[in-house]
Structures are given as structure tokens and as C-alpha cells.
PDB file of N, CA and C in Angstrom:
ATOM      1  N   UNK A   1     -22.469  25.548  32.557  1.00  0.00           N
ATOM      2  CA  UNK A   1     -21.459  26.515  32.122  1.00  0.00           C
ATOM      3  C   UNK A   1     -21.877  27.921  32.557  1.00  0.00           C
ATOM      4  N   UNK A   2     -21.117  28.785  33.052  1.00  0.00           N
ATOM      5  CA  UNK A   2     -20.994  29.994  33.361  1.00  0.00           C
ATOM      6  C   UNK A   2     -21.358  30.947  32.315  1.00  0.00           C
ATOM      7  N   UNK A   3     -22.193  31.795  32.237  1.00  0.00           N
ATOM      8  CA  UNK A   3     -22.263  32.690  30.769  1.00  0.00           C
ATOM      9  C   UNK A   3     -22.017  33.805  31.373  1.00  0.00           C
ATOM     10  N   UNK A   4     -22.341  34.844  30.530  1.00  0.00           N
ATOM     11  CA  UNK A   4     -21.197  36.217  30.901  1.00  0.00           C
ATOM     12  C   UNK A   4     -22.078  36.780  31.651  1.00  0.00           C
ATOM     13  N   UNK A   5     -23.239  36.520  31.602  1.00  0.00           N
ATOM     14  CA  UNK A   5     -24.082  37.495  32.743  1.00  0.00           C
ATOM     15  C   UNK A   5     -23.866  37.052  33.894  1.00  0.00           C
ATOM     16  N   UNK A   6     -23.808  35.908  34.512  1.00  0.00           N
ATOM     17  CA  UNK A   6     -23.056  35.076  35.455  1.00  0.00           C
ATOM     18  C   UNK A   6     -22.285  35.970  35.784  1.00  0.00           C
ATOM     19  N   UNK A   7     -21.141  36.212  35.188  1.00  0.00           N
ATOM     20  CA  UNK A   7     -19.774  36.395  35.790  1.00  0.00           C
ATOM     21  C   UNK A   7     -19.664  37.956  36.056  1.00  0.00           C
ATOM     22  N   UNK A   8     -20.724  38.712  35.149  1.00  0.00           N
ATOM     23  CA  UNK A   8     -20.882  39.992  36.002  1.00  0.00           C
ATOM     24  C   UNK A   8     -21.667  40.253  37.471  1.00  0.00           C
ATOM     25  N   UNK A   9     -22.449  39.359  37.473  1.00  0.00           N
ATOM     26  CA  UNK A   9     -22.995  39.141  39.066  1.00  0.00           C
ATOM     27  C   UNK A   9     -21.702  38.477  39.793  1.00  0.00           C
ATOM     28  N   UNK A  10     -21.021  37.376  39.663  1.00  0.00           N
ATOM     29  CA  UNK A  10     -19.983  37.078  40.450  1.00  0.00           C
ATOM     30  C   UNK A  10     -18.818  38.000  40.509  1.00  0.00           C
ATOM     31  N   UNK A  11     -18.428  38.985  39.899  1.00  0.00           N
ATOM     32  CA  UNK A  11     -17.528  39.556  39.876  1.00  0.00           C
ATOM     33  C   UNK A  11     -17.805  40.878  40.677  1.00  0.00           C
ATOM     34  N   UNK A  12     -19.310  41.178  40.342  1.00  0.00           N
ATOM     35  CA  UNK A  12     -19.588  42.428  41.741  1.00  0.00           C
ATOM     36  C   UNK A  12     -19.628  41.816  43.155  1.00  0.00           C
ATOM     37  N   UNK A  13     -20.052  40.711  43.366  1.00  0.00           N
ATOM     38  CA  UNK A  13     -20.024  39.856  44.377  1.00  0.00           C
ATOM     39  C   UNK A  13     -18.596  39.745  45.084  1.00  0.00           C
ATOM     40  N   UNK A  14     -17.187  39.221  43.863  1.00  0.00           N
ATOM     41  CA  UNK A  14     -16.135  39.197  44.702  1.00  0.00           C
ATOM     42  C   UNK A  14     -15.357  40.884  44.771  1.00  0.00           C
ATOM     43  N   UNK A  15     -15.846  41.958  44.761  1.00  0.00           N
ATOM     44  CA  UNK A  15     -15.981  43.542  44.358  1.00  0.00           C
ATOM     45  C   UNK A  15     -16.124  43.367  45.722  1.00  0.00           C
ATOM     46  N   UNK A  16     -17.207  42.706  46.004  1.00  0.00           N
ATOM     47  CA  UNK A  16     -17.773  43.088  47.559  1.00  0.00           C
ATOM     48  C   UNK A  16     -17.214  42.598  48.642  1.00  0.00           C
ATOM     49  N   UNK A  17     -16.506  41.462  48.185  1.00  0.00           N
ATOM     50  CA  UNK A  17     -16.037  40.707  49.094  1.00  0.00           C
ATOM     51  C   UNK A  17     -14.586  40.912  49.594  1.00  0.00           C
ATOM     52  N   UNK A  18     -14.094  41.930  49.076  1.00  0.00           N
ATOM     53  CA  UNK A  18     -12.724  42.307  49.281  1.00  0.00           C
ATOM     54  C   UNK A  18     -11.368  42.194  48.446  1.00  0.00           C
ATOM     55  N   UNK A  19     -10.688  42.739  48.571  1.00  0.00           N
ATOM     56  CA  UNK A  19      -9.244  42.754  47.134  1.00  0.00           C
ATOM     57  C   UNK A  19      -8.816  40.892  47.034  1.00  0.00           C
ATOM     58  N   UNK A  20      -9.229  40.228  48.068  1.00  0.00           N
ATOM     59  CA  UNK A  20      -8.490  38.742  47.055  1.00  0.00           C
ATOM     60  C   UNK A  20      -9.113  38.078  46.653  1.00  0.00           C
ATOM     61  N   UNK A  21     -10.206  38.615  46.856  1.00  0.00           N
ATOM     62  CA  UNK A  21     -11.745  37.815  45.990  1.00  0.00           C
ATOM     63  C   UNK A  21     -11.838  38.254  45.051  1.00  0.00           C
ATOM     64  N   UNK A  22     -11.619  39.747  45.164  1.00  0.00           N
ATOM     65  CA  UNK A  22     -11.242  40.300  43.494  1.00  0.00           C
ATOM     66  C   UNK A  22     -10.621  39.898  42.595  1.00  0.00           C
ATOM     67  N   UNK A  23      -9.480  40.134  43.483  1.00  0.00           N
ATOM     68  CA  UNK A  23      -8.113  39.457  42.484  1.00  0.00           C
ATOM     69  C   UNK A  23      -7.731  38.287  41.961  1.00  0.00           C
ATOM     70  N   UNK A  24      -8.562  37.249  42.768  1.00  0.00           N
ATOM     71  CA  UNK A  24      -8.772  35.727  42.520  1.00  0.00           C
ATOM     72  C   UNK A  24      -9.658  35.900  41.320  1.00  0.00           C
ATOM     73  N   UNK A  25     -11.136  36.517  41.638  1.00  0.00           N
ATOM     74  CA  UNK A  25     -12.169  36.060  40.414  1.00  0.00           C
ATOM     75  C   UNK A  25     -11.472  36.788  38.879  1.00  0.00           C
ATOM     76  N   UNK A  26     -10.851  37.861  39.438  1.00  0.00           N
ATOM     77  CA  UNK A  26     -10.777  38.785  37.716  1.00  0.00           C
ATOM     78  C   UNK A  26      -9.427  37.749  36.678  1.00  0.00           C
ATOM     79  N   UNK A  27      -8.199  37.666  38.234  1.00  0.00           N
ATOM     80  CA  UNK A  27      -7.475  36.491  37.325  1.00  0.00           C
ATOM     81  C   UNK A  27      -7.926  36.047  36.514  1.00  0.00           C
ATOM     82  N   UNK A  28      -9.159  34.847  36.696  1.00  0.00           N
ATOM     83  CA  UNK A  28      -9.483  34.219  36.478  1.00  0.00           C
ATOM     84  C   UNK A  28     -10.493  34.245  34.748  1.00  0.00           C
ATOM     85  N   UNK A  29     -10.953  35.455  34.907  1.00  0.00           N
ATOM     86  CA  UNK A  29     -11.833  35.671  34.115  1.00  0.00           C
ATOM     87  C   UNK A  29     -11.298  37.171  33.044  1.00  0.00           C
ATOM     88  N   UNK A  30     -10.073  37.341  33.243  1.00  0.00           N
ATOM     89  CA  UNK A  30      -9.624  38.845  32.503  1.00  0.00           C
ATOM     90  C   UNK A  30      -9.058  38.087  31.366  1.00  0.00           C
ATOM     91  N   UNK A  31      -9.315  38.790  30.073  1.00  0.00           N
ATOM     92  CA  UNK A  31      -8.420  38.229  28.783  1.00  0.00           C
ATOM     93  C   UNK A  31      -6.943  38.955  28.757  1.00  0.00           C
ATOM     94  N   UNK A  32      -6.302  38.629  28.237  1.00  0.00           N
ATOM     95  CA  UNK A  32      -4.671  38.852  28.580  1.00  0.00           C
ATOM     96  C   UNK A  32      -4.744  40.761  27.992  1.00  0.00           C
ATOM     97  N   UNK A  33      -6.063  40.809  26.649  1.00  0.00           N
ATOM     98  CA  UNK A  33      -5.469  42.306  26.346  1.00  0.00           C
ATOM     99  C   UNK A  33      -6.708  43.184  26.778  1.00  0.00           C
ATOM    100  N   UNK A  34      -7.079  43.613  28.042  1.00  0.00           N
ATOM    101  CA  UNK A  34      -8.338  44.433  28.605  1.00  0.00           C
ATOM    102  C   UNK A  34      -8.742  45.552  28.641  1.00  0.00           C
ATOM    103  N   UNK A  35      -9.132  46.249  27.974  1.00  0.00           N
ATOM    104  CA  UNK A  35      -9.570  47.908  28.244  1.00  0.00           C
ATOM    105  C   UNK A  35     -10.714  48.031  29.485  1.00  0.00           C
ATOM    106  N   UNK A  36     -10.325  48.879  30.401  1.00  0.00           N
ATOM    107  CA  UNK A  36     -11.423  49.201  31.120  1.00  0.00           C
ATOM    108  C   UNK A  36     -11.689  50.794  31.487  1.00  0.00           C
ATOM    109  N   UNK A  37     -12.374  51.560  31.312  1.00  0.00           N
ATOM    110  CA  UNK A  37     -12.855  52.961  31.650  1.00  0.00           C
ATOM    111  C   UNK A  37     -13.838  53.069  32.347  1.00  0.00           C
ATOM    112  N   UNK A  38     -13.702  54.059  33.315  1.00  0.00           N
ATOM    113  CA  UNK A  38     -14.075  54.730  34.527  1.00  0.00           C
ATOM    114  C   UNK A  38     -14.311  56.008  34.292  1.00  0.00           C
ATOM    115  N   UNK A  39     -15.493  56.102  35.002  1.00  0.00           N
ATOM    116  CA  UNK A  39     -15.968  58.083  35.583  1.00  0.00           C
ATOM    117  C   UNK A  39     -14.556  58.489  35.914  1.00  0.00           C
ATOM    118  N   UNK A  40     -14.401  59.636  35.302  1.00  0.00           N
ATOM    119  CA  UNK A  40     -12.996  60.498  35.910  1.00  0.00           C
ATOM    120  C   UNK A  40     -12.177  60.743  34.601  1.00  0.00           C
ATOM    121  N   UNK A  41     -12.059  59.902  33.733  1.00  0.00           N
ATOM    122  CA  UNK A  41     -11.472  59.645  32.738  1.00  0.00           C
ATOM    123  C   UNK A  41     -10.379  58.518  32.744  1.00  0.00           C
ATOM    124  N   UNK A  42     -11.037  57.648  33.683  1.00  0.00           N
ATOM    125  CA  UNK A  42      -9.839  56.181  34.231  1.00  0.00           C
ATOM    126  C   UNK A  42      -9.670  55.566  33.211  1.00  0.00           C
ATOM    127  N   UNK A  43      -8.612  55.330  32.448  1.00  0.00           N
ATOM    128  CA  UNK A  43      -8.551  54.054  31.422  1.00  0.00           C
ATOM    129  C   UNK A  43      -7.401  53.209  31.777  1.00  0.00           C
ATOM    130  N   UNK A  44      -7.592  52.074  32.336  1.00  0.00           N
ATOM    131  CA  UNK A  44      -7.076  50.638  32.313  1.00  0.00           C
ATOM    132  C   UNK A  44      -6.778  49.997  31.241  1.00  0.00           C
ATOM    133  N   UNK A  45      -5.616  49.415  30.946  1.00  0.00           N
ATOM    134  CA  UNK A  45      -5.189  48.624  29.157  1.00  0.00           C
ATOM    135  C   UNK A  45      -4.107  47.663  30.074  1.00  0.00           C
ATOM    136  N   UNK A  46      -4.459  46.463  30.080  1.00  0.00           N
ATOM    137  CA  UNK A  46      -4.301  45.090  29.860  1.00  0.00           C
ATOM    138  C   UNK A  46      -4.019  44.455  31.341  1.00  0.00           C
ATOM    139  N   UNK A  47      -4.342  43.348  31.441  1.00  0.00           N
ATOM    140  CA  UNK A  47      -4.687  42.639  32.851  1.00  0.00           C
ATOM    141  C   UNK A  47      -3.999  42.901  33.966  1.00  0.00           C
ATOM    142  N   UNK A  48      -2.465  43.268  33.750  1.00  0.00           N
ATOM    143  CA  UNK A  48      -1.872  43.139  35.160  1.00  0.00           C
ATOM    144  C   UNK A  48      -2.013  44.796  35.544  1.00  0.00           C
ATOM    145  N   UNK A  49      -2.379  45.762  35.003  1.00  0.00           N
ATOM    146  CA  UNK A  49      -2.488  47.007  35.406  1.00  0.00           C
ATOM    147  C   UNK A  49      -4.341  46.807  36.007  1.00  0.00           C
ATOM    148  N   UNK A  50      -5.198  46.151  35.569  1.00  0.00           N
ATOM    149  CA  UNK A  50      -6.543  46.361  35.914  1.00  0.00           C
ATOM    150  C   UNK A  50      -6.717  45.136  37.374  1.00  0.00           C
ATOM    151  N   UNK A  51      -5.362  44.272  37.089  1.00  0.00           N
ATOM    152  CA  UNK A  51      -5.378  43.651  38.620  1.00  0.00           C
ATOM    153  C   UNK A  51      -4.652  44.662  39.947  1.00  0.00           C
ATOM    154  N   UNK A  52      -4.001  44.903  39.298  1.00  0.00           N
ATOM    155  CA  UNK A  52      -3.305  45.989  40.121  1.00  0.00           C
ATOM    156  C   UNK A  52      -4.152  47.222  41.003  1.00  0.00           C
ATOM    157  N   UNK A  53      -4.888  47.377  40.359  1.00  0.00           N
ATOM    158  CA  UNK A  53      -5.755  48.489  40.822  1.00  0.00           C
ATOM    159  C   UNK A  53      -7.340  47.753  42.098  1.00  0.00           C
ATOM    160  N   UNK A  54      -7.230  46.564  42.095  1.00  0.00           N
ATOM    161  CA  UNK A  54      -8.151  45.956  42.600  1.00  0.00           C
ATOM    162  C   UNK A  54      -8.152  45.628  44.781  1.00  0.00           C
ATOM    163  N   UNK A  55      -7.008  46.805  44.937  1.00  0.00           N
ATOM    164  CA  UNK A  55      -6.677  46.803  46.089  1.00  0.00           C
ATOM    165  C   UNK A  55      -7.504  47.530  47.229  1.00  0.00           C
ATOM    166  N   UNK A  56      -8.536  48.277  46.394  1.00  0.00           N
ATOM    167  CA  UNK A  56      -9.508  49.138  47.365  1.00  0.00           C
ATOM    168  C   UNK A  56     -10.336  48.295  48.367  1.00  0.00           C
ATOM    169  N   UNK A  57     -11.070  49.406  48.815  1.00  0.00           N
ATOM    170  CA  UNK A  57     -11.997  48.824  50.088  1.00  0.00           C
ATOM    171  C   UNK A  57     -13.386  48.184  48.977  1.00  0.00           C
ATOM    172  N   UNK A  58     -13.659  47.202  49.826  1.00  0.00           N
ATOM    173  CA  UNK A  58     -14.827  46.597  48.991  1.00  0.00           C
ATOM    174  C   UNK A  58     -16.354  47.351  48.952  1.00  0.00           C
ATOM    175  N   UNK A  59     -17.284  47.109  48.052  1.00  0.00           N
ATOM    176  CA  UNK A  59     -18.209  47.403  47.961  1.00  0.00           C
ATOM    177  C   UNK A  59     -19.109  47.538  49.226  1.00  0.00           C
ATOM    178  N   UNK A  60     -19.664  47.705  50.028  1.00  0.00           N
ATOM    179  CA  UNK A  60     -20.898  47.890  50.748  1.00  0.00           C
ATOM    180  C   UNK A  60     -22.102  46.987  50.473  1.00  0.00           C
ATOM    181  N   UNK A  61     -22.659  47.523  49.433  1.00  0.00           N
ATOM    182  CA  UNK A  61     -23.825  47.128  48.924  1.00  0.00           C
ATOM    183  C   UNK A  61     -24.124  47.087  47.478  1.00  0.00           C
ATOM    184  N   UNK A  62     -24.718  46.444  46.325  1.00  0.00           N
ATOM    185  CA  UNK A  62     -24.605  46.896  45.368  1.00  0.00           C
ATOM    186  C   UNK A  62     -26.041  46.101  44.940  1.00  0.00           C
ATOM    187  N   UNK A  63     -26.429  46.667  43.577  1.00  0.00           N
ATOM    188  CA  UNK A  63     -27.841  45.722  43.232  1.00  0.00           C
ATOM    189  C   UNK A  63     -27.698  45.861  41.523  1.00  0.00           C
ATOM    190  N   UNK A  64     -28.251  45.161  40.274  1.00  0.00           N
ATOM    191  CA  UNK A  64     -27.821  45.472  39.169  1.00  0.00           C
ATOM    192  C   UNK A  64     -29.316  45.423  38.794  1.00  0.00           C
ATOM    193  N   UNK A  65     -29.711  45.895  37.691  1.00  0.00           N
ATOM    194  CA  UNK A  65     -30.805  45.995  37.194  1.00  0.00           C
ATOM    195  C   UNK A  65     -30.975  46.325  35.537  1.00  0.00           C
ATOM    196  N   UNK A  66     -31.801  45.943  35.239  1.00  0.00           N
ATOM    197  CA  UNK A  66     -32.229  45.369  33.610  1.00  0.00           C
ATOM    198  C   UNK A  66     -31.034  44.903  32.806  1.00  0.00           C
ATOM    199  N   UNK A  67     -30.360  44.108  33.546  1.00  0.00           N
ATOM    200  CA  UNK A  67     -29.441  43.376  32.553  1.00  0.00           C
ATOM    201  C   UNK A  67     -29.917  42.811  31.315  1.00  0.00           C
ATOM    202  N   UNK A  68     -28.795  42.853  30.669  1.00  0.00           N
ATOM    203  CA  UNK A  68     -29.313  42.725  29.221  1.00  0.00           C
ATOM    204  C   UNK A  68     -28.206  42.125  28.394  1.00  0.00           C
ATOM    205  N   UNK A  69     -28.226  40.951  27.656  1.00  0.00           N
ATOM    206  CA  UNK A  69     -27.875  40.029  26.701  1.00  0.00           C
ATOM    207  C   UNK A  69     -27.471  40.256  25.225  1.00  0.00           C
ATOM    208  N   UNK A  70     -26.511  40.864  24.694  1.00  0.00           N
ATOM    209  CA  UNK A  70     -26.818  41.045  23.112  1.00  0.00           C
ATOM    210  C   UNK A  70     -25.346  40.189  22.818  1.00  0.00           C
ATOM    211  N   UNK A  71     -25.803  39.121  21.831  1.00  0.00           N
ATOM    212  CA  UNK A  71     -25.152  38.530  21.649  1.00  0.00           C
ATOM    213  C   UNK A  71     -24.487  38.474  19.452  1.00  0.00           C
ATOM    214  N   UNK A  72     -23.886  39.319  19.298  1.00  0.00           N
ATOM    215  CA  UNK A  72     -23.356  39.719  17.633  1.00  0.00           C
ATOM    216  C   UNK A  72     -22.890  38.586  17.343  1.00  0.00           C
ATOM    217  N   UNK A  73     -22.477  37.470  17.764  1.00  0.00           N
ATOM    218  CA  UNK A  73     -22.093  35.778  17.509  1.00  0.00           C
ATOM    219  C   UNK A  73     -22.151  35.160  18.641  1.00  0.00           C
ATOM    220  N   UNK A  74     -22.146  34.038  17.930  1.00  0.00           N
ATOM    221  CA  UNK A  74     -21.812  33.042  18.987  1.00  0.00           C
ATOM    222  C   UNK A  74     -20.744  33.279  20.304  1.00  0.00           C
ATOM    223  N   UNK A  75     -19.844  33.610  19.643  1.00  0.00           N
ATOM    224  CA  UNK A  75     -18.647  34.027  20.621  1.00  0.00           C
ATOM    225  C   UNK A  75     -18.130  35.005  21.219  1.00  0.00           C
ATOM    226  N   UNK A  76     -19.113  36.058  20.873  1.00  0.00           N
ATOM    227  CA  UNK A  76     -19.113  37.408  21.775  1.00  0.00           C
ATOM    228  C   UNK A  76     -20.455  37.647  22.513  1.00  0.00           C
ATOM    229  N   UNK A  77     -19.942  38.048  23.224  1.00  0.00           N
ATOM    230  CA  UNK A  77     -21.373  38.781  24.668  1.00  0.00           C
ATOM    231  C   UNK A  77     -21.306  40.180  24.553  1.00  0.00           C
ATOM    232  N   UNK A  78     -22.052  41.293  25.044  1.00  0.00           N
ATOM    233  CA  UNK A  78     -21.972  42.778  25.228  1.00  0.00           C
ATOM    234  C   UNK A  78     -23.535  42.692  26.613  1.00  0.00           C
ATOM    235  N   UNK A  79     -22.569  42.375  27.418  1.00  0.00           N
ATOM    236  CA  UNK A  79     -23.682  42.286  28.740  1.00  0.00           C
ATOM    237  C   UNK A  79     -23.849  43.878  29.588  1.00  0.00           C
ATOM    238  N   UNK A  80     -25.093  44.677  29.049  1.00  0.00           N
ATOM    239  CA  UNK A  80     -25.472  46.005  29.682  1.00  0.00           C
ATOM    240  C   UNK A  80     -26.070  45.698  30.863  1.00  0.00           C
ATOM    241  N   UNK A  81     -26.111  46.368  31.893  1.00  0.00           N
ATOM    242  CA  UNK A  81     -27.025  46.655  32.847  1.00  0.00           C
ATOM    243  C   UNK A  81     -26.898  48.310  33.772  1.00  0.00           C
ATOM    244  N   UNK A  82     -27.441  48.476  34.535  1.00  0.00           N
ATOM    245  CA  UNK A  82     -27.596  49.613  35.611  1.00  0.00           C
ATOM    246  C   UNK A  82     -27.008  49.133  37.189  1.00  0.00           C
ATOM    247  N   UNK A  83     -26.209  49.421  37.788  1.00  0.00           N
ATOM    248  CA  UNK A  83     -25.875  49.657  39.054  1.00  0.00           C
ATOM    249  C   UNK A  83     -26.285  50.495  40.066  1.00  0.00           C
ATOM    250  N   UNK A  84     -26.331  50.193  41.355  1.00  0.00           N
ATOM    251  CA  UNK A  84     -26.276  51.239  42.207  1.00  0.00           C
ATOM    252  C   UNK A  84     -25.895  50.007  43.492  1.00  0.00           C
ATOM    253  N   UNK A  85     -24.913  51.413  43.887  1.00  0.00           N
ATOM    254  CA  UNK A  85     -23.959  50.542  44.925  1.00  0.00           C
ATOM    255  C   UNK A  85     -23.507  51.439  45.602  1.00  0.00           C
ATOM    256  N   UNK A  86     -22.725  50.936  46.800  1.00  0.00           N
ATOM    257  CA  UNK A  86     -22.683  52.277  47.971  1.00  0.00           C
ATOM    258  C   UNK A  86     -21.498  51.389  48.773  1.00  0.00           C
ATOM    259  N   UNK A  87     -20.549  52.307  48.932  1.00  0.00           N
ATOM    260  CA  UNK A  87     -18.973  52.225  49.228  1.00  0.00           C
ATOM    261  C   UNK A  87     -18.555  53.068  50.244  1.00  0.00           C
ATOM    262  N   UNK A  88     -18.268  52.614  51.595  1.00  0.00           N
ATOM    263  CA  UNK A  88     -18.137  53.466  52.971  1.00  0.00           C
ATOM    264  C   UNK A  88     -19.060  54.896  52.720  1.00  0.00           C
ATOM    265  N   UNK A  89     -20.220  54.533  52.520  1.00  0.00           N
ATOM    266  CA  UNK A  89     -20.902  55.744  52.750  1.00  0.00           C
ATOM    267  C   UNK A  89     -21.646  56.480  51.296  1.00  0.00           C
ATOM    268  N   UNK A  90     -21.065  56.624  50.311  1.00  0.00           N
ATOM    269  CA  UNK A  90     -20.764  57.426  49.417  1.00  0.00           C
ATOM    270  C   UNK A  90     -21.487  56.284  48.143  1.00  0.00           C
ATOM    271  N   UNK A  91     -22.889  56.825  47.751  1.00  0.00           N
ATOM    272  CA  UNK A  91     -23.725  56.293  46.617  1.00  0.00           C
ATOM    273  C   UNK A  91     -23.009  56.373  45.791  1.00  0.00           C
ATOM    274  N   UNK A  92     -23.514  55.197  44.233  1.00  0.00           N
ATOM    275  CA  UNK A  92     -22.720  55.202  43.208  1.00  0.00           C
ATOM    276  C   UNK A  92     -23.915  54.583  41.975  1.00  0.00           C
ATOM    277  N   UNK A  93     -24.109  55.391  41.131  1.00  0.00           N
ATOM    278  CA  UNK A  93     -25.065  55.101  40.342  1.00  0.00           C
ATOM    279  C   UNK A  93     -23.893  55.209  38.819  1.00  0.00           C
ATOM    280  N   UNK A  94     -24.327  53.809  37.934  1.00  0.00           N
ATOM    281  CA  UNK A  94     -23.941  53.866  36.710  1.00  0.00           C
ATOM    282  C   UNK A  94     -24.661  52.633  35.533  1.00  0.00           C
ATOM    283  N   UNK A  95     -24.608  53.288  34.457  1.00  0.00           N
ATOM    284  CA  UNK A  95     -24.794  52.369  33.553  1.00  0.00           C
ATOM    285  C   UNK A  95     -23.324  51.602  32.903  1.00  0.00           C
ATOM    286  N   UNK A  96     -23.576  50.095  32.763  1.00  0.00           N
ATOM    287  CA  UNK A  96     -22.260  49.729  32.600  1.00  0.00           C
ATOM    288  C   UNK A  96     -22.570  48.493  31.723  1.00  0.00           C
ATOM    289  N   UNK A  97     -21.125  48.389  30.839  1.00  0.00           N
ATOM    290  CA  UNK A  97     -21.240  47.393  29.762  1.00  0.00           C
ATOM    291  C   UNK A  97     -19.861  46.719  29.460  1.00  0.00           C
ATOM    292  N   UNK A  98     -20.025  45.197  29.354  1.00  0.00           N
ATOM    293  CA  UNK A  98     -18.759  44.637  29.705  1.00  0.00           C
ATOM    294  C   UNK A  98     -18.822  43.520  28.333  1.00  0.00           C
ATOM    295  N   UNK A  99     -17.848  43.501  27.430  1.00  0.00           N
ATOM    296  CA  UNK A  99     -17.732  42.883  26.385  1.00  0.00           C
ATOM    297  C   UNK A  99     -17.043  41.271  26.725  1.00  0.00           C
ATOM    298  N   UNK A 100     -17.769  40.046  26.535  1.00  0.00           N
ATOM    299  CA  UNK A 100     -16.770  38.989  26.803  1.00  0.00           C
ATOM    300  C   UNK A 100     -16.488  38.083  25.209  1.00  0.00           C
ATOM    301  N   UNK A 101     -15.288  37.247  25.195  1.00  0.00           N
ATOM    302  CA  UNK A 101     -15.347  36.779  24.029  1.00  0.00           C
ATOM    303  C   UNK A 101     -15.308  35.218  24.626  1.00  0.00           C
ATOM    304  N   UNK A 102     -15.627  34.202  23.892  1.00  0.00           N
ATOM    305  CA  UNK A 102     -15.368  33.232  24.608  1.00  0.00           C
ATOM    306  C   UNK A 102     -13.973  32.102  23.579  1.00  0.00           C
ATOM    307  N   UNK A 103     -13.287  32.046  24.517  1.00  0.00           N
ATOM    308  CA  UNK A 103     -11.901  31.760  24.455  1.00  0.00           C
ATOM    309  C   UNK A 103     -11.415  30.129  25.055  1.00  0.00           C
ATOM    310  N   UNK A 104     -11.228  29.030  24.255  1.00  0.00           N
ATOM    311  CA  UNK A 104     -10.728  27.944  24.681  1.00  0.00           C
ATOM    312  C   UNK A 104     -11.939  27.676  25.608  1.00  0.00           C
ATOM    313  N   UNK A 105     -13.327  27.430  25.333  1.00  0.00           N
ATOM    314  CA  UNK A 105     -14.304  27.052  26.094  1.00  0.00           C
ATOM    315  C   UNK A 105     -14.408  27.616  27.127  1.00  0.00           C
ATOM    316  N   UNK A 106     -14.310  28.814  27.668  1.00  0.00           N
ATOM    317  CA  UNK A 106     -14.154  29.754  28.527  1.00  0.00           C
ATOM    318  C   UNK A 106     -14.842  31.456  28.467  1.00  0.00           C
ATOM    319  N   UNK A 107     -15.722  32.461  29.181  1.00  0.00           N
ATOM    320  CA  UNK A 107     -15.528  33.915  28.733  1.00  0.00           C
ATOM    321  C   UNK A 107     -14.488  33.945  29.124  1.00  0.00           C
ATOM    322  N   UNK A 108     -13.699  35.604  28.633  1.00  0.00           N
ATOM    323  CA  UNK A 108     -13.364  36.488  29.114  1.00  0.00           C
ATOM    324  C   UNK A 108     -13.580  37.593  28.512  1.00  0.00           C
ATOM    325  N   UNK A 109     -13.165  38.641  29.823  1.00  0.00           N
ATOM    326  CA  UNK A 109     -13.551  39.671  29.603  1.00  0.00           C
ATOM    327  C   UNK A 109     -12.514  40.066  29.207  1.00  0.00           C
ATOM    328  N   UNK A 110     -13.265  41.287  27.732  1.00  0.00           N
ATOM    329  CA  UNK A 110     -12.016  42.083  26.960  1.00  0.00           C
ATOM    330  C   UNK A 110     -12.566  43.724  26.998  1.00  0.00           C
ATOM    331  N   UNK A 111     -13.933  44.418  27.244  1.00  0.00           N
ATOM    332  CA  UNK A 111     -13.748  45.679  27.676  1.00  0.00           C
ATOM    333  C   UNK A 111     -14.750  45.414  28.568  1.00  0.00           C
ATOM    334  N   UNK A 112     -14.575  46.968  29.435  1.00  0.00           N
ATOM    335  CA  UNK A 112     -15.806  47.147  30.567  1.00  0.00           C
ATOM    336  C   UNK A 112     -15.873  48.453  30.785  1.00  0.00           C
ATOM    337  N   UNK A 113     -16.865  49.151  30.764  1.00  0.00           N
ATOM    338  CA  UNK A 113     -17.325  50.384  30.723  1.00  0.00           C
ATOM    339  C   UNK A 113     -18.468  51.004  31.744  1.00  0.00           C
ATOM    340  N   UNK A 114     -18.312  52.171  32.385  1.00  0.00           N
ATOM    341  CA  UNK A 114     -18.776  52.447  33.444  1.00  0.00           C
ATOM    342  C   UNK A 114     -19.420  53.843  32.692  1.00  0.00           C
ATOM    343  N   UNK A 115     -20.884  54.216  33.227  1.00  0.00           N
ATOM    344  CA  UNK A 115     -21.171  55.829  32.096  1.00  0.00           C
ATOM    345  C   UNK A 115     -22.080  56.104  33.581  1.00  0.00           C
ATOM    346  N   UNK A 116     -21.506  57.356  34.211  1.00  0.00           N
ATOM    347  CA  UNK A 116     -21.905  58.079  35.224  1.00  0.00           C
ATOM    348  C   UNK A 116     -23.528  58.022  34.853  1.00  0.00           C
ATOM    349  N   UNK A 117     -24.395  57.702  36.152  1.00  0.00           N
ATOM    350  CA  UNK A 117     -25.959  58.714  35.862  1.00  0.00           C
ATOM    351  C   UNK A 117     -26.308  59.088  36.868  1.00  0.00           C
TER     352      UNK A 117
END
């Protein structure tokens, strides 16, 4: 079975791989009601607006580091880690944290959070 730290490595993976790898994996793995926030003051609220937005140029390069596990039940995840990734040119450093619940024997993801460093 897939656990949520899994699916944040596969999901930067299909990030990298271009908008229908995106759009295939997040389908797949977005809960129907999603908050997501971004550097800038980006806030995303519910799946077909956070698929929508998945049309950019893909990642470059990316690497994650001290991921981290906190699990408040059985059925929730709060998977932290550190990024750094680099997109036609242009570095990208963040700390980021993605909440999954697990649903009909399944994660998904219900927030994801990006904090500039």
C-alpha cells in the first residue's frame, strides 16, 4: 500500500514529468474538498480549480529532505519536509506540508502548504 509519504515523492515526480502526469497523478490522489497555498498569497479551494492550474512547465530538478511522518490517528497523515527544486532556470527553496486523510482504503490529499525559505 502506498502511504502518504509515497505519494508526496510521486507527485513531485509527476510535477516533473509534465501537466498530464500531473493531472493524471493529482486526479487520482486529490480529495473532492482541497485547500492549497502558495508563496504569493496563492490559495486553491477544491479539486477542479487545483487541477486546473497544473498546466505549467514541469519541474527541472527537485530533491526533498527530512521528511517527516506525524501521524494524530490512524487516518490522518501531516507529511512535512524541505524542497529545493529548480524550474527553467530559476531556484526554489521551501518548507512544505501536505495533510492526507485516508478515505475508502485510499490517501487523499486535503491541504498542502508551501512556506518560502
Amino acid at each position: 500500500m502506498t502511504g502518504p509519504e509515497d505519494l508526496e515523492r510521486l507527485g513531485w515526480q509527476a510535477l516533473s514529468s509534465g501537466p498530464e502526469s500531473a493531472v493524471a497523478f493529482y486526479d487520482d490522489v486529490l480529495d473532492d474538498d482541497v485547500r492549497m497555498l502558495f508563496p504569493g498569497g496563492l490559495l486553491l479551494a477544491g479539486r477542479e480549480q487545483v487541477l486546473e492550474t497544473m498546466g505549467g512547465a514541469p519541474w527541472d530538478s527537485h530533491r526533498l529532505t527530512d521528511l517527516d511522518v506525524l501521524r494524530p490517528t490512524e487516518d490522518v497523515a501531516v507529511v512535512s519536509y524541505g524542497v529545493e527544486a529548480e524550474r527553467t532556470g530559476a531556484a526554489y527553496s521551501a518548507l512544505v506540508a501536505s495533510v492526507y486523510v485516508r478515505r475508502d482504503g485510499g490517501w487523499r490529499l486535503v491541504s498542502h502548504q508551501h512556506t518560502p525559505r
